[in-house]
Protein backbone atom coordinates (compact mmCIF):
# COMPACT_ATOMS: atom_id res chain seq x y z
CA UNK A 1 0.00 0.00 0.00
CA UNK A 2 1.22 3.25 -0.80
CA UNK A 3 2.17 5.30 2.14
CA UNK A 4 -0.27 8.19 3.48
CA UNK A 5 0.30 11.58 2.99
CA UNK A 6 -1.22 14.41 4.71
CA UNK A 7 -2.45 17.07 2.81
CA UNK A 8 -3.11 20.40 5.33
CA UNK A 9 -5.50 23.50 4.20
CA UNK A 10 -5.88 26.11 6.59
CA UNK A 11 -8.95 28.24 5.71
CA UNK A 12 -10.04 30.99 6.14
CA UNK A 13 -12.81 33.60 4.71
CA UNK A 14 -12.21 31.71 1.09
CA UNK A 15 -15.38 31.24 0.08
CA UNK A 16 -15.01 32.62 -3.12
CA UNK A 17 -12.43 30.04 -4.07
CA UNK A 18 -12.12 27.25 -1.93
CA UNK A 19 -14.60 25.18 -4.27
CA UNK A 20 -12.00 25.22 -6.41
CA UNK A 21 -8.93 24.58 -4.34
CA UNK A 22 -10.61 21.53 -2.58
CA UNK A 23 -11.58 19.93 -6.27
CA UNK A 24 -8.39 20.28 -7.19
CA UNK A 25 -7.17 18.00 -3.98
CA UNK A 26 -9.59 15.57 -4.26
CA UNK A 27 -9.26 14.98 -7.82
CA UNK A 28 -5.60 13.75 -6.93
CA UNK A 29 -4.32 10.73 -8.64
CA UNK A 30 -2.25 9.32 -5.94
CA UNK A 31 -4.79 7.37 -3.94
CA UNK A 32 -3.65 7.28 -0.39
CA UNK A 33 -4.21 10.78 0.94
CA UNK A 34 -5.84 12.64 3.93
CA UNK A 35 -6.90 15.97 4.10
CA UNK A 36 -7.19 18.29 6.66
CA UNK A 37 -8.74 21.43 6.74
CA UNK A 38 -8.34 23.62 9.69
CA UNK A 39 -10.85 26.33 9.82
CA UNK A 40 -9.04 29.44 11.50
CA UNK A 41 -12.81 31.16 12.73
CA UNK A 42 -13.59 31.79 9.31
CA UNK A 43 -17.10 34.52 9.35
CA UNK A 44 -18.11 33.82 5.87
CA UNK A 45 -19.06 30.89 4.21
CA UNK A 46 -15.88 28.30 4.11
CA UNK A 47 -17.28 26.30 6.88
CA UNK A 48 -20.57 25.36 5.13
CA UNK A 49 -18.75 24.33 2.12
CA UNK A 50 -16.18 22.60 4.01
CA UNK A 51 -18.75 20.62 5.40
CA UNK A 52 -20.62 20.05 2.01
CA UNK A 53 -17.05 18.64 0.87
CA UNK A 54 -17.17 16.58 4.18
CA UNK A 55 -20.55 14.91 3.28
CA UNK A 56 -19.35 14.33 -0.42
CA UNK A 57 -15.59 12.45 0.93
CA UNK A 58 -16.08 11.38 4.59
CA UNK A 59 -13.40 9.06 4.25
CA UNK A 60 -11.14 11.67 2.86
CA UNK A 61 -11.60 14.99 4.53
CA UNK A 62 -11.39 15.67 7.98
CA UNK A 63 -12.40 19.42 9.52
CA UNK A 64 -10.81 20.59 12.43
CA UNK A 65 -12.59 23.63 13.57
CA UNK A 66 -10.27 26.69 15.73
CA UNK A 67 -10.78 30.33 16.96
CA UNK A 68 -9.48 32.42 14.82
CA UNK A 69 -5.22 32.57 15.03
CA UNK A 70 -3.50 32.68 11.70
CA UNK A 71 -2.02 30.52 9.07
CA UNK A 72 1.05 29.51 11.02
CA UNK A 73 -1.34 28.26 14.34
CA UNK A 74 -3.25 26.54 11.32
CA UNK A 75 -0.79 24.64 9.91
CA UNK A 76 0.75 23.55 13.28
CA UNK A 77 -2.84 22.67 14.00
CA UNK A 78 -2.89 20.28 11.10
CA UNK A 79 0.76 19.12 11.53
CA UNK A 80 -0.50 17.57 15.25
CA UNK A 81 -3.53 16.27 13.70
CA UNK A 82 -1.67 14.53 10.87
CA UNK A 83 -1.31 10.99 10.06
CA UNK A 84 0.47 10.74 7.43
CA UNK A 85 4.47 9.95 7.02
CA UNK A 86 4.41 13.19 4.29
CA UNK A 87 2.69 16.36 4.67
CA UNK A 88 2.01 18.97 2.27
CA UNK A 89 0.55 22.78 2.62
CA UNK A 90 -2.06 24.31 -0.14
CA UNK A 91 -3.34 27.34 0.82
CA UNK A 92 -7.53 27.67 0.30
CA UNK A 93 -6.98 30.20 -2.34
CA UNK A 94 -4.67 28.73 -4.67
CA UNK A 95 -4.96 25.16 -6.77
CA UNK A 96 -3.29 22.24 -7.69
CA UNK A 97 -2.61 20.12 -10.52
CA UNK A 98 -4.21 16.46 -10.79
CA UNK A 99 -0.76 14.89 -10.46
CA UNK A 100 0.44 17.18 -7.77
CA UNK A 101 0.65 14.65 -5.29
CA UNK A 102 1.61 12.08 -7.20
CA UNK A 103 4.20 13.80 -9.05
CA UNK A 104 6.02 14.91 -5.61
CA UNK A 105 6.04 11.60 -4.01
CA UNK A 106 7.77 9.81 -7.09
CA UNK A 107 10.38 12.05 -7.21
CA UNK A 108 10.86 11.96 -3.76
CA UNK A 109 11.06 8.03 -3.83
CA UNK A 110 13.04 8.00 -7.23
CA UNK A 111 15.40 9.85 -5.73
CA UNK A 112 15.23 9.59 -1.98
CA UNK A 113 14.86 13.18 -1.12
CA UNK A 114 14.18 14.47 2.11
CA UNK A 115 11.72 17.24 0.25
CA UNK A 116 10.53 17.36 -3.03
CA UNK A 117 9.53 20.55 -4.65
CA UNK A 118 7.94 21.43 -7.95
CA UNK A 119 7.90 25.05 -9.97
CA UNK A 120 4.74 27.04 -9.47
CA UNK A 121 2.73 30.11 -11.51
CA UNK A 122 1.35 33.24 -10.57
CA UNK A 123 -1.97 33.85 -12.00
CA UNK A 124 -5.00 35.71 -11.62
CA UNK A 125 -6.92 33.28 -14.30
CA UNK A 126 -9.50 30.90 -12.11
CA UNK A 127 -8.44 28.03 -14.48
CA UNK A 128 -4.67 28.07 -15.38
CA UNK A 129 -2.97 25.84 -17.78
CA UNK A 130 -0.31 23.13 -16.34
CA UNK A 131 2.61 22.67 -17.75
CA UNK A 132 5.24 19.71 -17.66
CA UNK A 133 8.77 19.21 -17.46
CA UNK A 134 10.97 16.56 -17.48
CA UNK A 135 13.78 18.60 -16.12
CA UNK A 136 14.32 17.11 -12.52
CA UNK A 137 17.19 18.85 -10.09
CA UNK A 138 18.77 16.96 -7.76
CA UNK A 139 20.47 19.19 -4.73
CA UNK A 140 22.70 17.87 -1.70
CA UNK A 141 24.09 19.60 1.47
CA UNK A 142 25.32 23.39 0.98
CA UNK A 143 23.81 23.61 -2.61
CA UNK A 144 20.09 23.35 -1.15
CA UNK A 145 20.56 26.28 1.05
CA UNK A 146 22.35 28.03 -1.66
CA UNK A 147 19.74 27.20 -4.09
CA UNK A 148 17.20 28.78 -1.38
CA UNK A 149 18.70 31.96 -1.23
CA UNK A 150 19.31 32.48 -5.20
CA UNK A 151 15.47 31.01 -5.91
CA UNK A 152 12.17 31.69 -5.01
CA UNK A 153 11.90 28.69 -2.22
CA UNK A 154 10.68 30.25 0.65
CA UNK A 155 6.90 29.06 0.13
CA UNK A 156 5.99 25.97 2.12
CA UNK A 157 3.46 25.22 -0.40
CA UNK A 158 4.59 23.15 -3.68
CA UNK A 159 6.81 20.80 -1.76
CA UNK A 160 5.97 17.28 -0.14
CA UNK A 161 7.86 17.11 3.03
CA UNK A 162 8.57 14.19 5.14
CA UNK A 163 6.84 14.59 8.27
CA UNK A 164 9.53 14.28 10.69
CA UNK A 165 11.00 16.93 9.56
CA UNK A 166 8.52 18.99 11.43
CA UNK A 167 9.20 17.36 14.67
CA UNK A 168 11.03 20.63 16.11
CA UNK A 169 10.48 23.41 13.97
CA UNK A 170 6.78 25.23 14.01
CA UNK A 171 5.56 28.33 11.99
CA UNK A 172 5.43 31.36 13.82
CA UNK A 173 2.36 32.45 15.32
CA UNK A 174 1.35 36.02 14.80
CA UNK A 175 3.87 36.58 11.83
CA UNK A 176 3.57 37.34 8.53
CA UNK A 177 6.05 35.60 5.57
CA UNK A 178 5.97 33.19 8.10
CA UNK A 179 7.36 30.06 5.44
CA UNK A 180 10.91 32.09 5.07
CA UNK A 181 12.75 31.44 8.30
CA UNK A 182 9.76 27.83 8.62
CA UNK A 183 11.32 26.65 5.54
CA UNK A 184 15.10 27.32 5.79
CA UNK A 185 14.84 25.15 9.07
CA UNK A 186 13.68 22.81 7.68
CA UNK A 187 15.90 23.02 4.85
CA UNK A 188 19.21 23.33 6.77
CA UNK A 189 17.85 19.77 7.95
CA UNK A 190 18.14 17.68 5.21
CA UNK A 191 20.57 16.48 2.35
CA UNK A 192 19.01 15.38 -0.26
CA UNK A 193 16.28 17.62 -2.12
CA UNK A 194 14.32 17.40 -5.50
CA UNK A 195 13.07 19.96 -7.62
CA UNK A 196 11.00 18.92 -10.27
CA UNK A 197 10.41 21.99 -13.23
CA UNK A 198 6.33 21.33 -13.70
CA UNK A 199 4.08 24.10 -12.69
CA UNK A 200 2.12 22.16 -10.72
CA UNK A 201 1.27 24.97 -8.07
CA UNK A 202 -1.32 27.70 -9.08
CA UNK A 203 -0.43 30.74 -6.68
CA UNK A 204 -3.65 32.78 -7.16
CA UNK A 205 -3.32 36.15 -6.71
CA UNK A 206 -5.97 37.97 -4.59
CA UNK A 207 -6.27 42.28 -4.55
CA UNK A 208 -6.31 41.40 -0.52
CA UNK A 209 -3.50 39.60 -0.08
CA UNK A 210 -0.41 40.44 2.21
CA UNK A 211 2.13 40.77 -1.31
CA UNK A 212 -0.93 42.85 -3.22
CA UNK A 213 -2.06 45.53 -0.49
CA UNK A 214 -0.82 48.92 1.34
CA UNK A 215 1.60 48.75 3.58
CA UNK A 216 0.69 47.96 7.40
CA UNK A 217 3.46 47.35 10.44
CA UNK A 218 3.33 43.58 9.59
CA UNK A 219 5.13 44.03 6.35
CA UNK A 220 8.34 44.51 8.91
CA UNK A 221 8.30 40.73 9.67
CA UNK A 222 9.86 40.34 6.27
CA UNK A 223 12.84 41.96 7.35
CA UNK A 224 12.61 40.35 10.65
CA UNK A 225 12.77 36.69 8.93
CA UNK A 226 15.52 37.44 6.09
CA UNK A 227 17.66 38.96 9.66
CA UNK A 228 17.06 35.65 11.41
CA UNK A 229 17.99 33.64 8.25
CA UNK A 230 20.93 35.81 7.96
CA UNK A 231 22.18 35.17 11.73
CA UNK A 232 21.85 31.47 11.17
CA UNK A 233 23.87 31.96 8.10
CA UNK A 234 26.89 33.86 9.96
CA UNK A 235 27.26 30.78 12.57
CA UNK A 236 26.76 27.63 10.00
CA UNK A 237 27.99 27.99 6.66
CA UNK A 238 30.78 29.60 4.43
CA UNK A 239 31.07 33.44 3.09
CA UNK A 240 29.98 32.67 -0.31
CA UNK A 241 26.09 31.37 1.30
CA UNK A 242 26.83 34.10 3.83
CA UNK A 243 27.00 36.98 1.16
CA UNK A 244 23.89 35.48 -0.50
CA UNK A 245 22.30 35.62 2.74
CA UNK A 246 23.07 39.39 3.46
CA UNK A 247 22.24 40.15 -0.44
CA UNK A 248 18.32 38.48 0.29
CA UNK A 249 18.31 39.94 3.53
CA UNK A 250 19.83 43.99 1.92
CA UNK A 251 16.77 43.87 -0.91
CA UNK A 252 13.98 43.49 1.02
CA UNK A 253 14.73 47.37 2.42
CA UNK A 254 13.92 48.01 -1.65
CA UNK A 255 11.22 45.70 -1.25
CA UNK A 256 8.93 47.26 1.30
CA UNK A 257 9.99 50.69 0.01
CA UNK A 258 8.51 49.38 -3.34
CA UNK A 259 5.58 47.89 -1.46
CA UNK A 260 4.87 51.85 -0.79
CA UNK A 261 5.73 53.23 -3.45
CA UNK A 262 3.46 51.18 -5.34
CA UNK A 263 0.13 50.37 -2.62
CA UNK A 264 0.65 53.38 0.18
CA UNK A 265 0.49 53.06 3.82
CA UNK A 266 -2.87 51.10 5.51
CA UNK A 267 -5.10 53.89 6.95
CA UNK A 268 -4.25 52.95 10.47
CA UNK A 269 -0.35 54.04 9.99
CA UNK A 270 -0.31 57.40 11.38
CA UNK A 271 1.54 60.45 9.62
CA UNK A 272 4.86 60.52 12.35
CA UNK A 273 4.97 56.61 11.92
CA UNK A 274 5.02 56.84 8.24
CA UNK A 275 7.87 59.07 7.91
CA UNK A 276 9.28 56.43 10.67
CA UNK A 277 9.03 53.96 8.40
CA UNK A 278 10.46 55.36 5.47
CA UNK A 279 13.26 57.13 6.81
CA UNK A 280 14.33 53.76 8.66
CA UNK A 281 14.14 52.44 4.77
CA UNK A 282 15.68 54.85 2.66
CA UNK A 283 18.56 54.97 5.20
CA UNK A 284 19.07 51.55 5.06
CA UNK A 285 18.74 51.28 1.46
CA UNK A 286 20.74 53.97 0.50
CA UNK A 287 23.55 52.06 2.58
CA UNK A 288 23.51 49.11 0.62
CA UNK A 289 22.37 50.31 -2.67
CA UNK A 290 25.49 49.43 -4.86
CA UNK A 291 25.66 46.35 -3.57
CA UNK A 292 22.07 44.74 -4.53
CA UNK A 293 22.44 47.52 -7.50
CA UNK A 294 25.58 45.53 -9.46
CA UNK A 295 24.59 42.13 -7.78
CA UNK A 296 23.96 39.61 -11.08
CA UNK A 297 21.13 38.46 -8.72
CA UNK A 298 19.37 41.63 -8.75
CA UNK A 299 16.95 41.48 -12.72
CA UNK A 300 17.39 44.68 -15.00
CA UNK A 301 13.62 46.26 -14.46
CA UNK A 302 14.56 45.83 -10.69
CA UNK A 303 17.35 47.88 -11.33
CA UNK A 304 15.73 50.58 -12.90
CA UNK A 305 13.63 50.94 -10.40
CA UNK A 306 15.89 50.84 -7.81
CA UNK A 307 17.99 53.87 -9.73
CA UNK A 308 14.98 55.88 -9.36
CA UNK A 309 14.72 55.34 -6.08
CA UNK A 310 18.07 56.63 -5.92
CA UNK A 311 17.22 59.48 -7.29
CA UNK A 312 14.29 60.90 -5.64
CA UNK A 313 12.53 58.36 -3.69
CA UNK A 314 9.44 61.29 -2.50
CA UNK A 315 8.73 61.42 -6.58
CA UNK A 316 8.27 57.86 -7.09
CA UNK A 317 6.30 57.65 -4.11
CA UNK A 318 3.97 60.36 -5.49
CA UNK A 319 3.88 59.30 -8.41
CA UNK A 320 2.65 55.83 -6.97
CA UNK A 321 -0.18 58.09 -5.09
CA UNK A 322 -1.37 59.49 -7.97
CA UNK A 323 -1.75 56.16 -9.55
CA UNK A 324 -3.57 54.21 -7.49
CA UNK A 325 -6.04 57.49 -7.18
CA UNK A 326 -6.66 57.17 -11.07
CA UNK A 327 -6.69 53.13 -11.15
């Protein structure tokens, strides 16, 4: 018999598109799955059709119902409920391919990986087409963390994990970009991981989400993760993973400057803690500018944008403001 594997879906407030994330798990090929679904006090509609989902798969789904806490108290809701040897994370808004599962697990056997990962596609498109590789990665001790600093890996969803990797390490509760610091635990962990090139993952992109809306004091965690990641860094591993570290860790002041720029500050941020914010950013940003400037990491359109910054940060954040008052 094929070995179980624990499928966890924290939900919460999805109602508008957790029909379609919970067909897409149940339609799985690989036949030996559970799923859980956490509900984190959703106020809308998800329980009902979580339950209606229940009635359909009884055998398949169970619902663990929770006051309301957060994705990371979620998922290490699900993680003690688990049964399964493997455990994967989909979050309610997003969708999977038919072979996800299935897919993961082989090329986690095939090559006995402690995690196996696949590539994954933004989209704003309710149905998105899949698409199949047969380019398969294989990556052992300092390469995996290298490879997570130099690619976008910090997601815990699209990757099949073996449970006991989870036997110390828990998300953080009451933090956002909570998979960064989650996953390089995790990662510094094992020695053997796959990555298969399918886009297998369908990251939906929501106008609410954390990466899509204005700016609120929670959007600091980021930097708080990529400076834990870093420390770790300093004490384990060699200047070349170090300086990739520090280079992940150095963009994200550009990051949440861009984040303004782009979205504005959350109607709660008041005027002296906005100028806070961005003077603590510019500073830091104009300190480490040439570096993430001429890194080969850092993309061209990146660049440009980063040169304006440069320039006259105030005018690009105007600019922004005026945009988002006509669109």
């Amino acid at each position: 018999m094929k070995p179980l594997i624990s499928i966890i879906i924290p939900v919460y407030n999805v109602e508008l598109y957790l029909r379609r994330c919970l067909d897409s798990v149940v339609k799985q090929t690989y036949s030996n799955v559970e799923i859980i679904i956490v509900n984190d006090g959703s106020t809308d509609n998800s329980l009902v059709i979580c339950e209606e989902y229940y009635t359909k798969y009884p055998n398949l789904i169970h619902i663990i119902n929770k006051t309301n806490g957060g994705l990371s108290s979620a998922r290490n809701i699900g993680l003690e409920y688990s049964n399964g040897d493997y455990i994967c994370f989909i979050d309610s808004d997003d969708y999977v391919d038919e072979k996800y599962i299935e897919i993961l697990f082989r090329n986690m056997h095939q090559m006995n990986a402690d995690v196996s990962c696949c590539n994954y596609k933004r989209t704003y498109k309710s149905i998105e087409n899949r698409y199949y590789s047969d380019k398969i990665i294989l990556k052992t001790d300092d390469d995996i963390i290298e490879t997570y600093l130099t690619h976008e890996m910090t997601s815990a969803c699209g990757k099949l994990y073996r449970k006991n990797l989870f036997q110390n390490i828990k998300f953080p509760v009451n933090k956002v970009y909570e998979d960064i610091l989650t996953n390089f635990k995790i990662l510094i962990n094992c020695s053997r991981i796959v990555i298969d090139e399918s886009m297998l993952y369908m990251y939906y992109v929501r106008r609410d989400s954390i990466t899509t809306s204005k700016f609120r004091e929670k959007n600091l965690h980021l930097l708080d993760a990529w400076n834990e990641v870093l420390n770790i860094t300093a004490e384990k591993y060699n200047q070349n993973i170090y300086n990739k570290a520090r280079y992940r860790r150095d963009r994200v002041y550009f990051t949440l400057l861009a984040v303004i720029a782009r979205y504005g500050f959350d109607s709660n941020i008041s005027k002296k803690r906005k100028n806070e914010i961005i003077n603590f950013l510019k500073l830091n940003f104009n300190v480490i500018f040439k570096e993430i400037f001429f890194s080969k990491l850092t993309p061209l359109n990146r660049k440009i944008i980063m040169l304006c910054f440069r320039v006259n940060y105030c005018a690009c954040f105007y600019f922004g403001k005026i945009l988002r008052r006509l669109f």
